[in-house]
N, C-alpha and C. Protein backbone atom coordinates (compact mmCIF):
# COMPACT_ATOMS: atom_id res chain seq x y z
N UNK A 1 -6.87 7.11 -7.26
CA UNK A 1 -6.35 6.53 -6.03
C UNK A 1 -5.21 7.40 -5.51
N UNK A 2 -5.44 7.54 -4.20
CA UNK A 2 -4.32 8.62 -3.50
C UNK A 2 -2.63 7.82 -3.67
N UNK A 3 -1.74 8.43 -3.69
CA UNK A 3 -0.32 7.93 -3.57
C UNK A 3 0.35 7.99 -2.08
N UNK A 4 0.72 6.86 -1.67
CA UNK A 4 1.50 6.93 -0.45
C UNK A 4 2.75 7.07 -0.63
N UNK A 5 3.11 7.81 0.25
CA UNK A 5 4.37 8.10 0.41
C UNK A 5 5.00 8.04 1.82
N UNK A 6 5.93 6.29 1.54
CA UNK A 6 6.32 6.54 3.16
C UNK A 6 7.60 6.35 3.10
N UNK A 7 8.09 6.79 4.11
CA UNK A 7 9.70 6.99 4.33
C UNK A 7 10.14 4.94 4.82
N UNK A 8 11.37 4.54 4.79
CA UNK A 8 11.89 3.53 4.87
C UNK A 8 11.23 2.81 6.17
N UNK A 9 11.29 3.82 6.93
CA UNK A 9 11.30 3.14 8.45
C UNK A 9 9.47 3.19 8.46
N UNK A 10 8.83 3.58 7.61
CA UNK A 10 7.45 3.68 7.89
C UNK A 10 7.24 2.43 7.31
N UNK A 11 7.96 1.95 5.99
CA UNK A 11 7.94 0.92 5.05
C UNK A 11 8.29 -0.69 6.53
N UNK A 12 9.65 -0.19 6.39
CA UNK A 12 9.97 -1.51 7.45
C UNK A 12 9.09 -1.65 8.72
N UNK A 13 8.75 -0.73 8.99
CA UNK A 13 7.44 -0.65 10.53
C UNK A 13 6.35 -2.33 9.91
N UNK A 14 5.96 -1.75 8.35
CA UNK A 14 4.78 -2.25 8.16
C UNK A 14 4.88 -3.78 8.20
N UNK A 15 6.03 -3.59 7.35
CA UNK A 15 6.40 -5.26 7.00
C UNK A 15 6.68 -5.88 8.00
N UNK A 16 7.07 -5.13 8.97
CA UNK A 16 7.62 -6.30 9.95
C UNK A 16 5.91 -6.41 10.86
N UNK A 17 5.54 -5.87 11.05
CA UNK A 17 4.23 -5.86 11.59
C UNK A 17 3.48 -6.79 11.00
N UNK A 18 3.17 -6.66 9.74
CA UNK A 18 2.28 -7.72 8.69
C UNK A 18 2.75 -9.18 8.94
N UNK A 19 4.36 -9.05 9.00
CA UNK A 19 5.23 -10.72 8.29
C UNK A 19 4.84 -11.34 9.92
N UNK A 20 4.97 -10.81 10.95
CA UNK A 20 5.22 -11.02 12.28
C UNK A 20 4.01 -12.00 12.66
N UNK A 21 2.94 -11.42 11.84
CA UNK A 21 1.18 -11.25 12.21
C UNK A 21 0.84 -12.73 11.52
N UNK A 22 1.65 -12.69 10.14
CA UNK A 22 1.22 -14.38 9.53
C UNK A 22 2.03 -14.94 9.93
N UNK A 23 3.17 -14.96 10.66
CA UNK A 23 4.22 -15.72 11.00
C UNK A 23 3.40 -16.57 12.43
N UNK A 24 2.97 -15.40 13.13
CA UNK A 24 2.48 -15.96 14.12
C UNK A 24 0.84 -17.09 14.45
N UNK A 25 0.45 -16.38 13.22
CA UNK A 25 -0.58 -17.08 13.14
C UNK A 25 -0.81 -18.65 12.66
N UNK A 26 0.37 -18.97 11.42
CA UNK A 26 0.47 -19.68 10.39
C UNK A 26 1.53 -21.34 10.99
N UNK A 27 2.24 -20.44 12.21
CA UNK A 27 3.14 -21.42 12.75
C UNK A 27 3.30 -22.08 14.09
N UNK A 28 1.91 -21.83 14.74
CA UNK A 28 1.47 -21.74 16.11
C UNK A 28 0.14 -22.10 16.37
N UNK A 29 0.23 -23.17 17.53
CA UNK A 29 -1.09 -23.41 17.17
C UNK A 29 -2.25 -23.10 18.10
N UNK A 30 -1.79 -22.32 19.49
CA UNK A 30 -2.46 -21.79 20.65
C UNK A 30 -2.51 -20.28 20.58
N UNK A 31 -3.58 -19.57 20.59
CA UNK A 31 -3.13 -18.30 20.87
C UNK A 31 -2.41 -17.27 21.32
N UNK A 32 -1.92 -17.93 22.35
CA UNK A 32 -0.77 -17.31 23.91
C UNK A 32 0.47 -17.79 22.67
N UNK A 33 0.91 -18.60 22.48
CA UNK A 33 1.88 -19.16 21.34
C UNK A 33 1.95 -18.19 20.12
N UNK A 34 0.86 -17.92 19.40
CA UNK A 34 0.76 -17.26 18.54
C UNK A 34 0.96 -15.68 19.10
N UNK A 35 0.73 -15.17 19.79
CA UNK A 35 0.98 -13.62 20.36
C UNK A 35 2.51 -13.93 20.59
N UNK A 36 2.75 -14.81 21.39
CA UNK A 36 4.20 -14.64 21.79
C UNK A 36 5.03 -14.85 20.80
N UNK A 37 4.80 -15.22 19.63
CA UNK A 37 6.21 -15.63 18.41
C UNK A 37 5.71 -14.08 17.84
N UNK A 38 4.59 -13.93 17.75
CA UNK A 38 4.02 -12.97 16.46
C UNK A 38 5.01 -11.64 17.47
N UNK A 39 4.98 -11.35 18.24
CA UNK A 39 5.39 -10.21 19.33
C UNK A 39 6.90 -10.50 19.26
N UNK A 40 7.62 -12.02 19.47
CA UNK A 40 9.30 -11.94 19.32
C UNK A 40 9.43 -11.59 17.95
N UNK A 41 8.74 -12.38 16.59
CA UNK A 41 9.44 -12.40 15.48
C UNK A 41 9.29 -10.57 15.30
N UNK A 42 8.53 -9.79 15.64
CA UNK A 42 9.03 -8.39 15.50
C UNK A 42 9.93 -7.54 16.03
N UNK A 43 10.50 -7.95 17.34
CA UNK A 43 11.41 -7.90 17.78
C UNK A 43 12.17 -7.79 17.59
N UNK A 44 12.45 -9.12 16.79
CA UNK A 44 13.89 -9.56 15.96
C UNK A 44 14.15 -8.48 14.80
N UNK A 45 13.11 -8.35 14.15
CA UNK A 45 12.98 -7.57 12.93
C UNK A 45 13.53 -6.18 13.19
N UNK A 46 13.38 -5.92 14.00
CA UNK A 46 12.89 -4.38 14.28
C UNK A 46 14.82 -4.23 14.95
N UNK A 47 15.28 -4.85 15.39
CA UNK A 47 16.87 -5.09 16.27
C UNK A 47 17.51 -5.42 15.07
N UNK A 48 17.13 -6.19 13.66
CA UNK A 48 17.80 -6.28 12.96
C UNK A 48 17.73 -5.68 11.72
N UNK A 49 16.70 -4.75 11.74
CA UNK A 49 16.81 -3.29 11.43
C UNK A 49 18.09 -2.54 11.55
N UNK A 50 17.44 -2.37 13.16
CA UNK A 50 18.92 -0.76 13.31
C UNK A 50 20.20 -1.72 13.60
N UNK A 51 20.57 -2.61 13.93
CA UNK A 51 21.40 -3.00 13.59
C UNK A 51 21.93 -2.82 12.41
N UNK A 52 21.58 -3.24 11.26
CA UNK A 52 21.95 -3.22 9.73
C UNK A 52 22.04 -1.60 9.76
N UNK A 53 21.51 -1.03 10.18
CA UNK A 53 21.42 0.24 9.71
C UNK A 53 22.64 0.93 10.13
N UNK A 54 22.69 0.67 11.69
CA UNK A 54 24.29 1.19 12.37
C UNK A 54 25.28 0.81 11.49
N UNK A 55 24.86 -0.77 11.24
CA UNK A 55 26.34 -1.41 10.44
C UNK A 55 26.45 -0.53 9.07
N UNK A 56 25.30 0.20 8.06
CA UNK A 56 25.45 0.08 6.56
C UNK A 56 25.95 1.84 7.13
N UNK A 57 25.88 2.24 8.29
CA UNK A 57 25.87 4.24 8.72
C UNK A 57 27.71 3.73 8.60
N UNK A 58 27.92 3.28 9.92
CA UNK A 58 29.86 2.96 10.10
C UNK A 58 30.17 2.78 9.01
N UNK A 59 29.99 1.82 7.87
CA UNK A 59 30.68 1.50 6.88
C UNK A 59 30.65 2.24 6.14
N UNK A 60 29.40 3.22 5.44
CA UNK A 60 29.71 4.37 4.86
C UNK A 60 30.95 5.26 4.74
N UNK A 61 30.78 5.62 6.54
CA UNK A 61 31.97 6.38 6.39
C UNK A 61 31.20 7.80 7.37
């Protein structure tokens, strides 16, 4: 079996893509409903990403 190798942001791409996808599906019960949470909850993810990220870069130093 081949080895993947992905960098952080390829990692967080996925997850937030995947979590977004059952989030939306699992908690919604119209389709238009389900696109529209599945489409914000990545949003969120993805803003609270580089957010954290700006915050963990400044605090470094």
């Amino acid at each position: 079996m081949p080895k993947m190798n992905l960098t952080h942001f390829e990692a967080a791409f996925l997850f937030s893509l995947f979590t977004s996808v059952v989030l939306g599906v699992v908690t919604k019960r119209t389709d238009r409903d389900r696109l529209h949470y599945g489409v914000y909850v990545f949003v969120c993810f993805f803003v609270a990403l580089f957010g954290l990220g700006w915050l963990m870069y400044l605090g470094h130093g």
